[in-house]
N, C-alpha and C. Protein backbone atom coordinates (compact mmCIF):
# COMPACT_ATOMS: atom_id res chain seq x y z
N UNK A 1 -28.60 46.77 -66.24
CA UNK A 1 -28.74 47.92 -67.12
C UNK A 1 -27.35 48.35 -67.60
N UNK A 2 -27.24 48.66 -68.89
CA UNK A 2 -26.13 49.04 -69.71
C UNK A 2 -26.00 50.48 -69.57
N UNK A 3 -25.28 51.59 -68.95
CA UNK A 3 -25.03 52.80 -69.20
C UNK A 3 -24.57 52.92 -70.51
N UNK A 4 -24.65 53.92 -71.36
CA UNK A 4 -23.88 54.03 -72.61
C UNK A 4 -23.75 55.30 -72.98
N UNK A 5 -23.05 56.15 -73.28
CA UNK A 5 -22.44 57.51 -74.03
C UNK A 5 -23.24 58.22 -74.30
N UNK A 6 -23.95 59.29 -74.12
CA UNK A 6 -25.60 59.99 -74.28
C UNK A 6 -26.18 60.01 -73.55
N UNK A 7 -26.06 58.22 -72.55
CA UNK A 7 -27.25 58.51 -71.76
C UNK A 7 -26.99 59.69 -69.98
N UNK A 8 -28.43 59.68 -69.89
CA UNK A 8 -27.76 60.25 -68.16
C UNK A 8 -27.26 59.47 -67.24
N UNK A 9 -26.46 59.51 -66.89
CA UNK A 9 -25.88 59.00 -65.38
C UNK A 9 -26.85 58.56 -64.14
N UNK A 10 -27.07 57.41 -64.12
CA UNK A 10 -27.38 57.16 -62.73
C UNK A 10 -27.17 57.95 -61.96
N UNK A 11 -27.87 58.06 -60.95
CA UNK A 11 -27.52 59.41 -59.42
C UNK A 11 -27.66 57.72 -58.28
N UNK A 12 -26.69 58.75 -57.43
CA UNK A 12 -26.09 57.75 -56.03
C UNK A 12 -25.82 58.15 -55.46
N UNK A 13 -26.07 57.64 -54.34
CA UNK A 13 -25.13 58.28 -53.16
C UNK A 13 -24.81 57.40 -52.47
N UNK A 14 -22.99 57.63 -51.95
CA UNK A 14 -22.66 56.33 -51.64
C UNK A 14 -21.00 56.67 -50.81
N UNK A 15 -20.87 56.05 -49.53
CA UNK A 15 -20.46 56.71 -48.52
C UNK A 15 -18.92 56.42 -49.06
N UNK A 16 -18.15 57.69 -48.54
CA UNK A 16 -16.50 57.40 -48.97
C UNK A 16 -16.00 56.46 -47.88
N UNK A 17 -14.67 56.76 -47.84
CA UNK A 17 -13.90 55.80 -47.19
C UNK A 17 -13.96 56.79 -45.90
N UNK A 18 -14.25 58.19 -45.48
CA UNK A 18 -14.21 59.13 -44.18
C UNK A 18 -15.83 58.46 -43.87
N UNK A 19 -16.40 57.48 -44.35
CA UNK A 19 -17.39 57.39 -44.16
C UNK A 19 -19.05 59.02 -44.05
N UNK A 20 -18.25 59.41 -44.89
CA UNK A 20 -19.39 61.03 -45.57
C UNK A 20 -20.01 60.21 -46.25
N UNK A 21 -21.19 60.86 -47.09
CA UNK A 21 -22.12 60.39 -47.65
C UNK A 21 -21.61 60.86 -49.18
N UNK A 22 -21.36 60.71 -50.21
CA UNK A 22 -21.40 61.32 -51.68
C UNK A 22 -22.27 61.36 -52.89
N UNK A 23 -22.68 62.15 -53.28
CA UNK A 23 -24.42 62.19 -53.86
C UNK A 23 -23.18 62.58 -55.37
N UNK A 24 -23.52 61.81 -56.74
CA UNK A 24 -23.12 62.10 -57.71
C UNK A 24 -23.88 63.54 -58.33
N UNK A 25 -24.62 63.08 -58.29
CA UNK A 25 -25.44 64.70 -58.79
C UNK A 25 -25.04 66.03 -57.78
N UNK A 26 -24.37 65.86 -56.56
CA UNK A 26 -24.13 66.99 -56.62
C UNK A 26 -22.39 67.57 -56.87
N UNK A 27 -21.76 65.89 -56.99
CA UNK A 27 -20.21 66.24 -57.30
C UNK A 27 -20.32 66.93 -58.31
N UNK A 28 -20.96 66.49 -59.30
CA UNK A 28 -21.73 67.25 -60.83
C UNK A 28 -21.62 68.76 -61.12
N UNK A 29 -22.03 69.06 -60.06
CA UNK A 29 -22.26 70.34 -59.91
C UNK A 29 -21.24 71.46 -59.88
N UNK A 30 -19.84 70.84 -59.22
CA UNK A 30 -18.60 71.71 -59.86
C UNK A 30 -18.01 71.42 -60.78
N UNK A 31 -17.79 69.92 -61.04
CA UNK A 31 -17.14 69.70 -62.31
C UNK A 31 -17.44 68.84 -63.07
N UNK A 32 -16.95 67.79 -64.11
CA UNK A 32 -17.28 66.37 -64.32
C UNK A 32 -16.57 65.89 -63.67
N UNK A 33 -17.28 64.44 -63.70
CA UNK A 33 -16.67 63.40 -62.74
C UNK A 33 -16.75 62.29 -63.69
N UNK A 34 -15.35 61.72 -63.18
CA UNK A 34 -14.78 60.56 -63.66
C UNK A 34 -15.02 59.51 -62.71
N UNK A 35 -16.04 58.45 -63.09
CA UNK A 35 -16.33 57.50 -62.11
C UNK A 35 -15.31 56.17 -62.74
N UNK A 36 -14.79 55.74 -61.66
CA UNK A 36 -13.47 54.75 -61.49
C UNK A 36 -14.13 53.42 -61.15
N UNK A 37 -14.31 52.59 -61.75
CA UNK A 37 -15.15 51.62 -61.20
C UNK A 37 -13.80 50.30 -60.97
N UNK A 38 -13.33 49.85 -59.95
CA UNK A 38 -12.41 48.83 -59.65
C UNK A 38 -12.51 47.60 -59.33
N UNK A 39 -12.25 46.37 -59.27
CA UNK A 39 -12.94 45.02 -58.52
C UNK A 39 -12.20 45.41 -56.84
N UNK A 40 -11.21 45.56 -56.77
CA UNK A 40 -10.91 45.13 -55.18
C UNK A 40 -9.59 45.61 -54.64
N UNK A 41 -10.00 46.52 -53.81
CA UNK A 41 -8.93 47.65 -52.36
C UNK A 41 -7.67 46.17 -52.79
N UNK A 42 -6.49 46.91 -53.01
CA UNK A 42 -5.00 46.63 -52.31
C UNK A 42 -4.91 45.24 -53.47
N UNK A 43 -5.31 45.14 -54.47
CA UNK A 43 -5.13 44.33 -55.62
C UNK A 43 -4.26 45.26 -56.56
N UNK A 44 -3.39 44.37 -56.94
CA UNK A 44 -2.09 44.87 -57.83
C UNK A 44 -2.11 45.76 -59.04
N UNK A 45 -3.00 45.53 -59.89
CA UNK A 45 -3.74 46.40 -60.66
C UNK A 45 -4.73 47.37 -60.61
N UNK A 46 -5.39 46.97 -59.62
CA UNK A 46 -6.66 48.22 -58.94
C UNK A 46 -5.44 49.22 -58.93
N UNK A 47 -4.51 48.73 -57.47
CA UNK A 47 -3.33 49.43 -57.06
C UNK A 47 -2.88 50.76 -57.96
N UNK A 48 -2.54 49.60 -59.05
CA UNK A 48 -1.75 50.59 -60.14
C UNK A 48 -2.41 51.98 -60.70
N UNK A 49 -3.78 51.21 -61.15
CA UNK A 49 -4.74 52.23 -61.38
C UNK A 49 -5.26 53.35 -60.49
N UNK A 50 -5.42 53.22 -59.26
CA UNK A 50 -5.75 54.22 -58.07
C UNK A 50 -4.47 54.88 -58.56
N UNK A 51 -3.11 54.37 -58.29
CA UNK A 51 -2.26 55.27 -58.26
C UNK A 51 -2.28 56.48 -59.32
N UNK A 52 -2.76 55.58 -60.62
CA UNK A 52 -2.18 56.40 -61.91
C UNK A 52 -3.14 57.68 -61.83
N UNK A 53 -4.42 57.85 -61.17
CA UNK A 53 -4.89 58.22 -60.99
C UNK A 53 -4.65 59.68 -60.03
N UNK A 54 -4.28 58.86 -58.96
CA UNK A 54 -3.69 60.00 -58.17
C UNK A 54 -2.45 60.73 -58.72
N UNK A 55 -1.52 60.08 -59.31
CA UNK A 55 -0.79 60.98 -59.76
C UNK A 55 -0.73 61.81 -60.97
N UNK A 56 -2.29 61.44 -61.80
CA UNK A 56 -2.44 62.41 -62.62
C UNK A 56 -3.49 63.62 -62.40
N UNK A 57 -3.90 63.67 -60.86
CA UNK A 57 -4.85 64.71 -60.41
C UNK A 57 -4.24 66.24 -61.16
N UNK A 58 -2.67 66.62 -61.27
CA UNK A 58 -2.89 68.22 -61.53
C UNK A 58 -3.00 68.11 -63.08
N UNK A 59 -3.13 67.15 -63.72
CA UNK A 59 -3.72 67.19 -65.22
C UNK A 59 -5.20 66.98 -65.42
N UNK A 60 -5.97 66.34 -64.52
CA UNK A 60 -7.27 66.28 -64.38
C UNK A 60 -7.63 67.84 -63.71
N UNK A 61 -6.90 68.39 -62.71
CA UNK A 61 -7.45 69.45 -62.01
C UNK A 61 -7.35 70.46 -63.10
N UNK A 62 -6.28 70.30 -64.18
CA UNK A 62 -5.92 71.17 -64.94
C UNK A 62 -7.49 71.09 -65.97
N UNK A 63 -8.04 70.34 -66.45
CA UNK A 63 -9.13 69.87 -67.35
C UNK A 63 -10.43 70.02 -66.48
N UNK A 64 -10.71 70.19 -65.28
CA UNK A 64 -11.45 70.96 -64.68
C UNK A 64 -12.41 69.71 -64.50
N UNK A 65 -11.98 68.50 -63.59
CA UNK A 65 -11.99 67.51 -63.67
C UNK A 65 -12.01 66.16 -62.69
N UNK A 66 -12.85 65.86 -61.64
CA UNK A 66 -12.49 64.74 -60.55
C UNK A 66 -12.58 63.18 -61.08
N UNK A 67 -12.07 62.66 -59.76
CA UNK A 67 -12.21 61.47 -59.63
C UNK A 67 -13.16 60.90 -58.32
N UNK A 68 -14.13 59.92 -58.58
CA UNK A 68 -14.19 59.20 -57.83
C UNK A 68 -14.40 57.34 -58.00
N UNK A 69 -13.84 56.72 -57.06
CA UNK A 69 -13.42 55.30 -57.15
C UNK A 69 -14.52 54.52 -56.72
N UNK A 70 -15.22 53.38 -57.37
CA UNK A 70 -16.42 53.16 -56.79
C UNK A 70 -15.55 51.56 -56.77
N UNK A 71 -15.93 50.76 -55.69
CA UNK A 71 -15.90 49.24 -55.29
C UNK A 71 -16.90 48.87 -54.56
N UNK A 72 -17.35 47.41 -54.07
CA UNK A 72 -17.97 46.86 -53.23
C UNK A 72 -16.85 46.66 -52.22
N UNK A 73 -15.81 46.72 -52.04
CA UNK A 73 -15.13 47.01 -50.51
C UNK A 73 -15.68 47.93 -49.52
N UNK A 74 -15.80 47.68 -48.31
CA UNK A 74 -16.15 48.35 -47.30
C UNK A 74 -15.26 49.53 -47.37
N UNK A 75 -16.24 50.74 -46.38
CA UNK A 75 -14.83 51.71 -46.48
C UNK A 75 -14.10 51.54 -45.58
N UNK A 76 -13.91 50.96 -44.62
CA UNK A 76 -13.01 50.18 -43.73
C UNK A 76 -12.01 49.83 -44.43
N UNK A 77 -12.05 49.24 -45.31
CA UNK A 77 -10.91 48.48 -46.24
C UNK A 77 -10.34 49.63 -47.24
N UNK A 78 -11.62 50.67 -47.72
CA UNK A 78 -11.28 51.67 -48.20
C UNK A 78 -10.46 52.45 -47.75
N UNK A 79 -10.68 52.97 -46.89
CA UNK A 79 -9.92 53.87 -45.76
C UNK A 79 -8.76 53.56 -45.92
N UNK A 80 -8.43 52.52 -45.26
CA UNK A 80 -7.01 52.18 -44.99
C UNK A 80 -6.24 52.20 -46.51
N UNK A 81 -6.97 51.44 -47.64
CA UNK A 81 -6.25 51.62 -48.78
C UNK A 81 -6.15 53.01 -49.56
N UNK A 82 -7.11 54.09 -49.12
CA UNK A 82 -6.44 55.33 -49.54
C UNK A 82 -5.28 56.33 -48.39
N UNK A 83 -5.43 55.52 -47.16
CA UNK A 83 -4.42 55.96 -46.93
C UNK A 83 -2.91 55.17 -46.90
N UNK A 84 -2.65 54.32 -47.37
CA UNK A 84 -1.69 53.64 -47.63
C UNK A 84 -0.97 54.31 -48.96
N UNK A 85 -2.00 54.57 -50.44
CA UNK A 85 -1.48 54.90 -51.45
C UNK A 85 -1.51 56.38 -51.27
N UNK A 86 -1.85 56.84 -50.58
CA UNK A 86 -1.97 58.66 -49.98
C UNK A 86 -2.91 59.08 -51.30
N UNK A 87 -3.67 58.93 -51.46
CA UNK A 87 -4.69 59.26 -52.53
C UNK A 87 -5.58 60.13 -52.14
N UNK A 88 -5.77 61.21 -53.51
CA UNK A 88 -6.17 62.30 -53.07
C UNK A 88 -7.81 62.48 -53.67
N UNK A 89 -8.33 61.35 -53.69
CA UNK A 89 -9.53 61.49 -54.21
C UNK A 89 -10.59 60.23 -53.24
N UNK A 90 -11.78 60.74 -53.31
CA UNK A 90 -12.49 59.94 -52.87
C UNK A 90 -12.59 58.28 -53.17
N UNK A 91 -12.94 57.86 -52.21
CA UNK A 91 -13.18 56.12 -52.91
C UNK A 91 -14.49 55.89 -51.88
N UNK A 92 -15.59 55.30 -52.76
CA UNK A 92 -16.94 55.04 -52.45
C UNK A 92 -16.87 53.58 -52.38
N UNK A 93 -17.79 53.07 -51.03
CA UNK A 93 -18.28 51.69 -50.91
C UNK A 93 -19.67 51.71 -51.38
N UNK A 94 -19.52 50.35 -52.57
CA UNK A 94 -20.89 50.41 -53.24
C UNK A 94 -21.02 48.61 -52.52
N UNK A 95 -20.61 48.55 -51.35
CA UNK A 95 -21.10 47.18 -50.35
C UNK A 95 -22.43 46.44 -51.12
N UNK A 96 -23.41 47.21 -51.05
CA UNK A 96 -24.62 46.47 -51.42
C UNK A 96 -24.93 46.14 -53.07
N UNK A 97 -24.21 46.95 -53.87
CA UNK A 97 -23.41 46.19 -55.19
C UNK A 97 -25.06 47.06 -55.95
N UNK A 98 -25.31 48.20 -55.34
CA UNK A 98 -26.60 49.06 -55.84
C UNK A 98 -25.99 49.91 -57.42
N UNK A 99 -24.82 50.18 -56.97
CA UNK A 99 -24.40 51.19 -58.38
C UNK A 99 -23.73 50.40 -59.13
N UNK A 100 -22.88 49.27 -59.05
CA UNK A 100 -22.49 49.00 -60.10
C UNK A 100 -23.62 47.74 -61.24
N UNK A 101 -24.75 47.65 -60.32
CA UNK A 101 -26.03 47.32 -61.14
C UNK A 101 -26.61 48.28 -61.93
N UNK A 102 -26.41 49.10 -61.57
CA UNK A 102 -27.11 50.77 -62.31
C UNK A 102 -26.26 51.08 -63.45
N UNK A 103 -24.80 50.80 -63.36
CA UNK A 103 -24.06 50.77 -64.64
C UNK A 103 -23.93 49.69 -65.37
N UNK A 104 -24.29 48.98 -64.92
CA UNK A 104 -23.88 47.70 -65.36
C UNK A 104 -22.76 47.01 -66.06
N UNK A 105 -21.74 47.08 -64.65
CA UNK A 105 -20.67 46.83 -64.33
C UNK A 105 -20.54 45.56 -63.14
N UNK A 106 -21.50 44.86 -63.30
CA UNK A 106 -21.13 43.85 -62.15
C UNK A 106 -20.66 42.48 -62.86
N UNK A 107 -19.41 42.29 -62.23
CA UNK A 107 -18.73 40.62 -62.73
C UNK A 107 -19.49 39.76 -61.80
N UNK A 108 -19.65 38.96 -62.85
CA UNK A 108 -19.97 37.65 -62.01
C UNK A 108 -19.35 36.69 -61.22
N UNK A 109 -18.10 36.74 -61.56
CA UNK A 109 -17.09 35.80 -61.22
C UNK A 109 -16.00 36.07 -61.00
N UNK A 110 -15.19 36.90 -60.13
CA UNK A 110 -13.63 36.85 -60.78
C UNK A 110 -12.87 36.71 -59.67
N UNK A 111 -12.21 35.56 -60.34
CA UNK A 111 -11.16 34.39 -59.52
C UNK A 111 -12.07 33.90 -58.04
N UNK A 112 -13.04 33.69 -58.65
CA UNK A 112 -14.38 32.92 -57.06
C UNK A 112 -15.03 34.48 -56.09
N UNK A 113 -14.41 35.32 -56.85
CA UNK A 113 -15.42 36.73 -55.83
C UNK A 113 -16.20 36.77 -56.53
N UNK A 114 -17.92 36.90 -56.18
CA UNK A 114 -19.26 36.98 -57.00
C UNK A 114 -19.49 38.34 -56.40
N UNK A 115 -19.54 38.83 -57.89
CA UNK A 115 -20.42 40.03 -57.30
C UNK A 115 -19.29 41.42 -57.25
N UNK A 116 -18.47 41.53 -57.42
CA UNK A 116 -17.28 42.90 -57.30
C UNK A 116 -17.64 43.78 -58.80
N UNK A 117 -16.73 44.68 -58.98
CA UNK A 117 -17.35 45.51 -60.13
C UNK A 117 -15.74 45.46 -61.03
N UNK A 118 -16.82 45.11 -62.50
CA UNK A 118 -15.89 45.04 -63.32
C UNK A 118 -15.01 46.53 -63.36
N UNK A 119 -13.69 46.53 -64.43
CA UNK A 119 -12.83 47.70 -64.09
C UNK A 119 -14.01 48.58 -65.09
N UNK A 120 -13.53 49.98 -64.93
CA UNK A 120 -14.40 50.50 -65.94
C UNK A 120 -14.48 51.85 -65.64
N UNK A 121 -14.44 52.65 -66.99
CA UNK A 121 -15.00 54.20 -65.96
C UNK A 121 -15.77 54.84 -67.09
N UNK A 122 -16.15 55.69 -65.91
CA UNK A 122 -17.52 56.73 -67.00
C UNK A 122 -17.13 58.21 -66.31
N UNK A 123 -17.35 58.93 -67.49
CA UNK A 123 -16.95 60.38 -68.14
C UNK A 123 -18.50 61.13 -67.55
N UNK A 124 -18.51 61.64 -66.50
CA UNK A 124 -20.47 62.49 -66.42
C UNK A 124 -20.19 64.10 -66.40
N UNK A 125 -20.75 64.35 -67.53
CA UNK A 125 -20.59 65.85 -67.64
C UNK A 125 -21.22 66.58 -66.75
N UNK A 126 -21.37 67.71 -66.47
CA UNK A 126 -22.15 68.86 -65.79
C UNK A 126 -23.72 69.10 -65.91
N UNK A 127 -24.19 68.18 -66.77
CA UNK A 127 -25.33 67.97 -67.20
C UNK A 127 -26.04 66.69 -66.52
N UNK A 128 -25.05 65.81 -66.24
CA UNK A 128 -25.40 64.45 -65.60
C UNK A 128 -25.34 63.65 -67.08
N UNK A 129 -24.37 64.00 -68.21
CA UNK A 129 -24.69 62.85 -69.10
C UNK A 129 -23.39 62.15 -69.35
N UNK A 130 -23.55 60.98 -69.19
CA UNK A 130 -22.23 60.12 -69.56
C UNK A 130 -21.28 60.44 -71.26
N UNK A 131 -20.07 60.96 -71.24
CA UNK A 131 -19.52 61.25 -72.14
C UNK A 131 -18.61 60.27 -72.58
N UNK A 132 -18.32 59.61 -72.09
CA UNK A 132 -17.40 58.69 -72.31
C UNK A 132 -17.41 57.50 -71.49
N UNK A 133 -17.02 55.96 -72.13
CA UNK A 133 -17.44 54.81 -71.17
C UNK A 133 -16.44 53.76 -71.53
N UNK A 134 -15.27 52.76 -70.42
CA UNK A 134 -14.94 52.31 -71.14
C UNK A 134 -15.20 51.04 -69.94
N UNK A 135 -15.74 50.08 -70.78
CA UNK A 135 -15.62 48.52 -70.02
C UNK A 135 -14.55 47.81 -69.87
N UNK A 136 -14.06 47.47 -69.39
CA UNK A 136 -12.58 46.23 -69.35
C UNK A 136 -13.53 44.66 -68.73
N UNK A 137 -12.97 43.91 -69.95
CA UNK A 137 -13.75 42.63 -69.54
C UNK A 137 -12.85 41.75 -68.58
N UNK A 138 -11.54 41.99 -69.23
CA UNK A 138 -10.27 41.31 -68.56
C UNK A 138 -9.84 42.74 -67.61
N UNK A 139 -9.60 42.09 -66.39
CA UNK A 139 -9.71 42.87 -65.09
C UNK A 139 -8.00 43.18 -64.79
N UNK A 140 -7.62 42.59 -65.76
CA UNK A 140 -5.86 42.50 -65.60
C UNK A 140 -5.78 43.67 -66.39
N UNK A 141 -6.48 44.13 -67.19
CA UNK A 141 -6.02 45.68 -68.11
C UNK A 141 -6.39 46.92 -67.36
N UNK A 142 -5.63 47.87 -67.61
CA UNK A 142 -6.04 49.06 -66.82
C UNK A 142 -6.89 49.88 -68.47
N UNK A 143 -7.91 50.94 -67.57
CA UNK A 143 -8.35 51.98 -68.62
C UNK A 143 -7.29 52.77 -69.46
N UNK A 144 -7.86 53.01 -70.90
CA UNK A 144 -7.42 53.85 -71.79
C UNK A 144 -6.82 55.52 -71.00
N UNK A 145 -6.24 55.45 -70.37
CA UNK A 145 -5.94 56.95 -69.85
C UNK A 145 -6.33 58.24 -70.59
N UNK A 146 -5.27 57.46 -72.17
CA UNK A 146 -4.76 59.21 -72.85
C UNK A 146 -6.25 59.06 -73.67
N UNK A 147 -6.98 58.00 -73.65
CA UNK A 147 -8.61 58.46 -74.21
C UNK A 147 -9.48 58.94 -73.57
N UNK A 148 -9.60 58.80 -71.79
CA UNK A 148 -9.85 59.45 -71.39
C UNK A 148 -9.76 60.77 -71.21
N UNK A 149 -8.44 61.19 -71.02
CA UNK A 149 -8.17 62.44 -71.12
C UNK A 149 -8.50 63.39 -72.32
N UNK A 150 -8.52 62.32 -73.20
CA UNK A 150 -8.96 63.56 -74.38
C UNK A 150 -10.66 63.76 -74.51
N UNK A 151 -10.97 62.80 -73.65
CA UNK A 151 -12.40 63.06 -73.73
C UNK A 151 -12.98 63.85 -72.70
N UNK A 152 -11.90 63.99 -71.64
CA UNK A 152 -11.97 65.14 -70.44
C UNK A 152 -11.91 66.34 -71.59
N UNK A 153 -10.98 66.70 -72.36
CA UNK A 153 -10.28 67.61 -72.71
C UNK A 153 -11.23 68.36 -73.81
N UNK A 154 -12.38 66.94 -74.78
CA UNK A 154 -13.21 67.73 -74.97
C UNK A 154 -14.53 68.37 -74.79
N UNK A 155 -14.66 68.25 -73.94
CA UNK A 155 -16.36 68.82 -72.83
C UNK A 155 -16.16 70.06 -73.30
């Protein structure tokens, strides 16, 4: 299934790296959420991207605004990789590869891993509706930031 710009957001729930449980519909509920979709914990570009991320939290906090990081990495692997980059946002194990079928964000192939989630993120307003969506086919590019942000900026 293709998510696309209008539509509603899949609902999930899907355990962080403290191993808590995280229900999207109710992150929803204080702010929008920026779902981070990555292929794989402690990869050079994921890397980059978690980071850019974390270090743009007081411009997202400023836009009234989260993050959360969705992979098929365990949160075992999670864990340790948000505390390595000291990251201040959640990161969800989607292990059983349930949500990034729901967005339809799953690679088939990349570099012999079957099954990880393409890069990608989605914009879910307070309503539960996807505002913004961007796919990366090539996993070596990071997301549009400053388009994101302006699409944070106009909710």
């Amino acid at each position: 299934m293709d998510v696309k710009v209008g539509d509603k957001a899949p609902d999930f729930t899907l355990f962080n790296q403290d191993r808590e449980p995280v229900q999207l519909s109710t992150a929803i509920r204080k702010q929008p959420v920026v779902l981070a979709f990555f292929p794989a914990a402690f990869s050079r570009v994921c890397t980059k991207e978690v980071c850019t991320f974390r270090d743009s939290s007081h411009e997202l906090n400023r836009l009234s605004a989260s993050v959360l990081g969705i992979s098929v990495d365990t949160f075992f692997s999670l864990k340790a990789w948000a505390n390595d980059q000291k990251l201040n946002f959640p990161l969800l194990s989607d292990f059983n590869k349930e949500v990034i079928a729901k967005y339809g964000v799953w690679n088939d192939d990349l570099y012999g891993m079957k099954g990880v989630a393409k890069r990608a993120v989605f914009l879910v307003d307070q309503g539960g509706a996807v505002r913004y969506r961007e796919v990366l086919e090539d996993a070596s590019r990071e997301p549009d930031y400053e388009k994101l942000q302006q699409a944070i900026a106009n909710l």
